[in-house]
PDB file of N, CA and C in Angstrom:
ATOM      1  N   UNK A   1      29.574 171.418 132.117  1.00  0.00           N
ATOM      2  CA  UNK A   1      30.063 170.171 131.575  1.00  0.00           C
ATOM      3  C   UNK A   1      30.860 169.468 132.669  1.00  0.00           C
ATOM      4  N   UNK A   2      30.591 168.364 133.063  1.00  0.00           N
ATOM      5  CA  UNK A   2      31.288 167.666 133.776  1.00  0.00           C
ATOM      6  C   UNK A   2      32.743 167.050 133.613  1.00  0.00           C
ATOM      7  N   UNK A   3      33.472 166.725 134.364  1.00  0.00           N
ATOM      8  CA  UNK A   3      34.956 166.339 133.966  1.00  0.00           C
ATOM      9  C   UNK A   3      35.101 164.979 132.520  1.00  0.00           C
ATOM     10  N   UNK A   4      33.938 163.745 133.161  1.00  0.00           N
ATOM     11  CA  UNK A   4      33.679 163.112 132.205  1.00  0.00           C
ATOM     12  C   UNK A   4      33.485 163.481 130.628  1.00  0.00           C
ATOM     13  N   UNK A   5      32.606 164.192 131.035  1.00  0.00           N
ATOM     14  CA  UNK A   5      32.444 165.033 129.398  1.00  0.00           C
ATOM     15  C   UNK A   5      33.086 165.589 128.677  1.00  0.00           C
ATOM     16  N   UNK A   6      34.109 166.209 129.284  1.00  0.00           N
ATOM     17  CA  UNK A   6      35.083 167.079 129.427  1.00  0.00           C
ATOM     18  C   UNK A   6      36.378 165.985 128.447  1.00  0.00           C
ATOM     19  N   UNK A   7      35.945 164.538 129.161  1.00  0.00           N
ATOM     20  CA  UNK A   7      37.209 164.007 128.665  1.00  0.00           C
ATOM     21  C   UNK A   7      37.255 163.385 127.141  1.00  0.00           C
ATOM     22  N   UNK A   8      35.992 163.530 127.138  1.00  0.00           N
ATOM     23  CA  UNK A   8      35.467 162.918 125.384  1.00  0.00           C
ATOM     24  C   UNK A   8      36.472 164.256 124.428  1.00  0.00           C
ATOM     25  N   UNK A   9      36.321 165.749 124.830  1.00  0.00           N
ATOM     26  CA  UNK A   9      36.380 166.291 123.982  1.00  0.00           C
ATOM     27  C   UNK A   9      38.036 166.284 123.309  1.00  0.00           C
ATOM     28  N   UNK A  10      38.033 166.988 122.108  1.00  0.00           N
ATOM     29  CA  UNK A  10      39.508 166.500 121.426  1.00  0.00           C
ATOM     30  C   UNK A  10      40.411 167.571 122.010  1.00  0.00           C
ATOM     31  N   UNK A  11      41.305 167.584 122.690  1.00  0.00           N
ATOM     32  CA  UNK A  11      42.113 168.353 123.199  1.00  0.00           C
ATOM     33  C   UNK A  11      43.534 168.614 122.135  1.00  0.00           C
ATOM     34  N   UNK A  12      43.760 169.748 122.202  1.00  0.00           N
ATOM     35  CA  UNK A  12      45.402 169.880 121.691  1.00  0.00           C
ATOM     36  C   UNK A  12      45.670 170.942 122.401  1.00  0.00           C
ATOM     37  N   UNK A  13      46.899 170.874 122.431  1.00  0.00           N
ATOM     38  CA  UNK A  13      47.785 171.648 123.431  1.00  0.00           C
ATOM     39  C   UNK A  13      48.610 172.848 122.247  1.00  0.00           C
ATOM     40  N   UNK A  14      48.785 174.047 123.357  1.00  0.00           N
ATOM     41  CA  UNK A  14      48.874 175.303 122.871  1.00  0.00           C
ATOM     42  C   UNK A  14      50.681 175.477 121.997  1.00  0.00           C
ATOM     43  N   UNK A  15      50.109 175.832 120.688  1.00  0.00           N
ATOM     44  CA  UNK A  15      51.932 176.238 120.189  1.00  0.00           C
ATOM     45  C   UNK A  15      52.473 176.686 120.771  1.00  0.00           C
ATOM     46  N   UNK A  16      51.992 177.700 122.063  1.00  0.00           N
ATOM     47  CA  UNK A  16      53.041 178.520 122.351  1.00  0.00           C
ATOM     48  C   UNK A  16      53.478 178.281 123.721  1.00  0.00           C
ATOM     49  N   UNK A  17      53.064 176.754 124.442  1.00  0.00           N
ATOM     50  CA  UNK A  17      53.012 176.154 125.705  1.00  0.00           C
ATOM     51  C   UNK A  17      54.789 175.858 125.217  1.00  0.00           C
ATOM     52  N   UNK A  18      55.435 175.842 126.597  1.00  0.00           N
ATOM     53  CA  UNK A  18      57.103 175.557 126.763  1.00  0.00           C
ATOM     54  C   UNK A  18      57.293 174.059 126.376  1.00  0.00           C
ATOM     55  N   UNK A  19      58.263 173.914 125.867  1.00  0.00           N
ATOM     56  CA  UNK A  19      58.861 172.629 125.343  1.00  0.00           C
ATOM     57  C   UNK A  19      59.082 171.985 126.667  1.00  0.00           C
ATOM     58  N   UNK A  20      59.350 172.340 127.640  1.00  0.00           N
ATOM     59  CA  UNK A  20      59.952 172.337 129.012  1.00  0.00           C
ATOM     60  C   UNK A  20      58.465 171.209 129.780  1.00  0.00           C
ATOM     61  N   UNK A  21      57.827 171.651 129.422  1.00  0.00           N
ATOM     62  CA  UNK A  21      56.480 170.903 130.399  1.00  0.00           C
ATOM     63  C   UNK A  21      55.628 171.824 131.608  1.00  0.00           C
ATOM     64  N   UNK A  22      56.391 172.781 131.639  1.00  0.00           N
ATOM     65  CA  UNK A  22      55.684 173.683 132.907  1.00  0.00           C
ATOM     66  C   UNK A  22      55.055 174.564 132.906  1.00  0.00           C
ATOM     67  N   UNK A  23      54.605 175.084 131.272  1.00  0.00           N
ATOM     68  CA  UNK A  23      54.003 176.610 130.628  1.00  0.00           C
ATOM     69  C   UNK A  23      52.495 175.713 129.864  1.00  0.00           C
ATOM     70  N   UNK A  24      52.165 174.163 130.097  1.00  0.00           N
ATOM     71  CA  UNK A  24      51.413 173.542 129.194  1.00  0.00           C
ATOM     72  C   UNK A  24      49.799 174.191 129.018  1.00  0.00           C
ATOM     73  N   UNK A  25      49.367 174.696 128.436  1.00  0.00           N
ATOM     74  CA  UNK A  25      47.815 175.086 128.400  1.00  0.00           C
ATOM     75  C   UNK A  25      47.514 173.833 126.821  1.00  0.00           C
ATOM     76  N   UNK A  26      46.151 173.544 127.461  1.00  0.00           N
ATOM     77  CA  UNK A  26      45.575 172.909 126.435  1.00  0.00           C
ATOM     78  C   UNK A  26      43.993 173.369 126.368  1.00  0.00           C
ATOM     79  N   UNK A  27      43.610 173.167 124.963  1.00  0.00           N
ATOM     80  CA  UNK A  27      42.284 174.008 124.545  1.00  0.00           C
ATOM     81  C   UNK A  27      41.160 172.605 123.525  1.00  0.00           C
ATOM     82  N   UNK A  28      40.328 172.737 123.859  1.00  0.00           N
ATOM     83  CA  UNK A  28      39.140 171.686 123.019  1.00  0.00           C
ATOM     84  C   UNK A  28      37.913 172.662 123.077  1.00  0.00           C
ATOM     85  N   UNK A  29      36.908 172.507 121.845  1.00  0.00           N
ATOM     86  CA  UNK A  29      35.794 173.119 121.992  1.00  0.00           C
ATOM     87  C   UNK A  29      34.568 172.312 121.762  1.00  0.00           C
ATOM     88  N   UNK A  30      33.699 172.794 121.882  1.00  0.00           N
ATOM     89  CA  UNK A  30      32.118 171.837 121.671  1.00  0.00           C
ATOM     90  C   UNK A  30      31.454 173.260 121.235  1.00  0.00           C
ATOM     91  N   UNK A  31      30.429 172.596 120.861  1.00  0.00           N
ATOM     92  CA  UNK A  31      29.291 173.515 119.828  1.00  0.00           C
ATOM     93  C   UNK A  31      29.622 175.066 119.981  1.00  0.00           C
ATOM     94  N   UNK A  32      29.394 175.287 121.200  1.00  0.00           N
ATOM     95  CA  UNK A  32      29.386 176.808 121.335  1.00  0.00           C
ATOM     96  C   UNK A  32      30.885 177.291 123.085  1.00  0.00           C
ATOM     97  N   UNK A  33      31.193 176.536 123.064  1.00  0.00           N
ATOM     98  CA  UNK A  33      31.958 176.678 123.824  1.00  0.00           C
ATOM     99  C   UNK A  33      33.676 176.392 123.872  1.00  0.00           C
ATOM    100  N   UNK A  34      34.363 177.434 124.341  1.00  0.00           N
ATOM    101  CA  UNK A  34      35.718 176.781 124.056  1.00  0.00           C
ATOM    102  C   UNK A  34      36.246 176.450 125.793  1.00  0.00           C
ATOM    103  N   UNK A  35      37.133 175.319 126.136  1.00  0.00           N
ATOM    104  CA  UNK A  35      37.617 174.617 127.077  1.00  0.00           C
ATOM    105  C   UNK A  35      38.987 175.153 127.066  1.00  0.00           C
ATOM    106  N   UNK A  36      39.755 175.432 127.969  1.00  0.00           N
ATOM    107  CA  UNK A  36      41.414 175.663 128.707  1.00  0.00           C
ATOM    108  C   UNK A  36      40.957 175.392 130.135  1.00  0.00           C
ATOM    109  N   UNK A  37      42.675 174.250 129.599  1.00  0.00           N
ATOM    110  CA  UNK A  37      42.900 173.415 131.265  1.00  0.00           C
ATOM    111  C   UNK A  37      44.402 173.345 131.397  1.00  0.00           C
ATOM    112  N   UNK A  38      44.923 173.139 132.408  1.00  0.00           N
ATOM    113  CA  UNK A  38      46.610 172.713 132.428  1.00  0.00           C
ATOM    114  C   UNK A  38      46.429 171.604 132.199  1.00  0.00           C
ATOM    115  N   UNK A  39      47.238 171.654 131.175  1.00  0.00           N
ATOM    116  CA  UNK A  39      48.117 169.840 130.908  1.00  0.00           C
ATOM    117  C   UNK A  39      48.283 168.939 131.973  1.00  0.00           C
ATOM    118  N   UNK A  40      48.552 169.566 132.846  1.00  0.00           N
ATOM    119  CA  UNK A  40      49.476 168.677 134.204  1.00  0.00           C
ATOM    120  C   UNK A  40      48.392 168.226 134.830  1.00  0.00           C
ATOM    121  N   UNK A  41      46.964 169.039 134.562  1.00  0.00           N
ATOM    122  CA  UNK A  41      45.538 168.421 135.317  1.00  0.00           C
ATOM    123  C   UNK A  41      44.925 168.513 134.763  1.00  0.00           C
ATOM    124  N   UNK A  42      44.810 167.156 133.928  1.00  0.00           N
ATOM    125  CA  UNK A  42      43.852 166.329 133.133  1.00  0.00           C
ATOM    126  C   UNK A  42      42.716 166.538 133.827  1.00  0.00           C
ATOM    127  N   UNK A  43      42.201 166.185 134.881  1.00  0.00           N
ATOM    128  CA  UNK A  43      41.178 165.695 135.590  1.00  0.00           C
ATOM    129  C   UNK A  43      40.630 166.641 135.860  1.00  0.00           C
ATOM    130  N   UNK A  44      41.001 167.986 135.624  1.00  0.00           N
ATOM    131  CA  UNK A  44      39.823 169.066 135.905  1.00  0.00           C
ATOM    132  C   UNK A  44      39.177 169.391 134.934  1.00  0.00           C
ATOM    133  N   UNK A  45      38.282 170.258 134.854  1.00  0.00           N
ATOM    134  CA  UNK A  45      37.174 170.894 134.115  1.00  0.00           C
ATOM    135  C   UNK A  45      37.813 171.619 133.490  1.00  0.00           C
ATOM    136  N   UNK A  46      38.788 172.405 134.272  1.00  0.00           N
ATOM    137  CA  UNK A  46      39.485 173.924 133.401  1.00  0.00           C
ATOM    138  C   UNK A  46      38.503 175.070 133.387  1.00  0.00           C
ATOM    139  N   UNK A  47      38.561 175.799 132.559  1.00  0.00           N
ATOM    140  CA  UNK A  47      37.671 177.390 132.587  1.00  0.00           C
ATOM    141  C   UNK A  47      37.082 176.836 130.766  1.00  0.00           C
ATOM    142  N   UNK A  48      35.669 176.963 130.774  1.00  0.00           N
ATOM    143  CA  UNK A  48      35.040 177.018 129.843  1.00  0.00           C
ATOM    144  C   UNK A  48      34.658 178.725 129.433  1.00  0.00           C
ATOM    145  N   UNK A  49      34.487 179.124 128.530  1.00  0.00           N
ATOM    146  CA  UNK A  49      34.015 180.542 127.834  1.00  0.00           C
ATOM    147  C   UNK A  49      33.453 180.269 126.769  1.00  0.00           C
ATOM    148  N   UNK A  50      32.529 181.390 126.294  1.00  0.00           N
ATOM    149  CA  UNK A  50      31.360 181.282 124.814  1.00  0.00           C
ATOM    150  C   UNK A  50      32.446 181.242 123.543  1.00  0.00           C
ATOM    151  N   UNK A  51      32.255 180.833 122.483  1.00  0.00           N
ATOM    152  CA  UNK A  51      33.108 181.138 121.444  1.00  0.00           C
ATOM    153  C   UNK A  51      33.040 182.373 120.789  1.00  0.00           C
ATOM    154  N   UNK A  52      31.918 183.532 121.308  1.00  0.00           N
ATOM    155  CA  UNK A  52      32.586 184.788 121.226  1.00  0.00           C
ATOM    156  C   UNK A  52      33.478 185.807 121.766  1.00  0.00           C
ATOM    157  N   UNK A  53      33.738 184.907 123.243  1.00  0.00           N
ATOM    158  CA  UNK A  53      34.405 185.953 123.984  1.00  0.00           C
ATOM    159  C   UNK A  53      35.875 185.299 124.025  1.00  0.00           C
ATOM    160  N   UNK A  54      36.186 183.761 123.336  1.00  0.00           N
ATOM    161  CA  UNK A  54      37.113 183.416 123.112  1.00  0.00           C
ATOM    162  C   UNK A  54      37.899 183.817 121.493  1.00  0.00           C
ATOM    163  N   UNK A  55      37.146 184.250 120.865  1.00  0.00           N
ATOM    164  CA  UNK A  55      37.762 185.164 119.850  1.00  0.00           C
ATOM    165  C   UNK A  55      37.946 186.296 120.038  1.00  0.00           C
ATOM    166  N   UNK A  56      37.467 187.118 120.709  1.00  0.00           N
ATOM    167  CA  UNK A  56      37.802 188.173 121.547  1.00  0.00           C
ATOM    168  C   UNK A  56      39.118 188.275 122.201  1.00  0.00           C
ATOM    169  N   UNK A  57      39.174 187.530 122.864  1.00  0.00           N
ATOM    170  CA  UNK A  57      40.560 187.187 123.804  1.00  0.00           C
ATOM    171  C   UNK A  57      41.628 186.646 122.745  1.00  0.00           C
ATOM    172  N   UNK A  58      41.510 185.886 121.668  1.00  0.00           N
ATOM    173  CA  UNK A  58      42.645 185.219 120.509  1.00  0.00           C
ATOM    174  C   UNK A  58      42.715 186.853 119.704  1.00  0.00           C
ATOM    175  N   UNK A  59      41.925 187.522 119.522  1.00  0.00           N
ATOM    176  CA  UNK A  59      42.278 189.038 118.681  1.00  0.00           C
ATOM    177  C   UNK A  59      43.066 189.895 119.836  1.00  0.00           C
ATOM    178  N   UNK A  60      42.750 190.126 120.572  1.00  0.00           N
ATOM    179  CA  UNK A  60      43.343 190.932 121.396  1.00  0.00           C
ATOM    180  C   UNK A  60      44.546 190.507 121.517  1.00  0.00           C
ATOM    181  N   UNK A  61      44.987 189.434 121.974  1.00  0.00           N
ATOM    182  CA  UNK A  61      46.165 188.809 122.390  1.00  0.00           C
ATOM    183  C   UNK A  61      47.272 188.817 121.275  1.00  0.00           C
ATOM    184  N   UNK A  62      46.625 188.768 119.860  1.00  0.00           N
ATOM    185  CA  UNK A  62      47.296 188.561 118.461  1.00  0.00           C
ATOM    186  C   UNK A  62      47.729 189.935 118.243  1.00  0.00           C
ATOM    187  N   UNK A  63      46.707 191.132 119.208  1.00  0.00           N
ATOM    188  CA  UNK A  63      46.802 192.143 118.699  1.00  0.00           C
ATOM    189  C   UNK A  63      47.971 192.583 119.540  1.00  0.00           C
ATOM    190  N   UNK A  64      48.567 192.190 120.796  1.00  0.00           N
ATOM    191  CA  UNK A  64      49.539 193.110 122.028  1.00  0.00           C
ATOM    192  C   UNK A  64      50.388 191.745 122.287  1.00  0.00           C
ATOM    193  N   UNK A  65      50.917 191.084 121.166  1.00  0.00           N
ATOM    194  CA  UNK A  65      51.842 190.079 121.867  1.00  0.00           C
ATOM    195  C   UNK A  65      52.784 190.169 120.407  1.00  0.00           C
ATOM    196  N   UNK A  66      53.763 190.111 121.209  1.00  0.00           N
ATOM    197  CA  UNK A  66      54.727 190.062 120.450  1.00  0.00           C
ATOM    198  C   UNK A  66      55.204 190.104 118.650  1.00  0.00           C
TER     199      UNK A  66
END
């Protein structure tokens, strides 16, 4: 997906990103794919992953965090 494309999609930014501005992760998905980029750089692509291996990573994380 190109950056353009990239910019259509609906972005929201992470609950657990710092009030502060410097911890910002933001996440958008399309059909089968989920998107994370830093806040601070809009203009990149970020790291795309399948939406199975991004539930993978949201269980695990739910499972060893706090």
């Amino acid at each position: 997906m190109s950056v353009e494309e990239t910019v259509q999609l609906d972005w929201f930014k992470s609950s657990y990103s710092g009030g502060a501005g410097g911890e910002c992760v933001e996440v958008a998905t399309s059909q089968h794919t989920v998107h994370v980029r830093d806040s601070k750089d809009t203009n990149s692509v970020g790291v795309a992953v399948g939406s199975d291996a991004w539930a993978a990573f949201v269980g695990f994380a739910a499972d060893h965090i706090g």
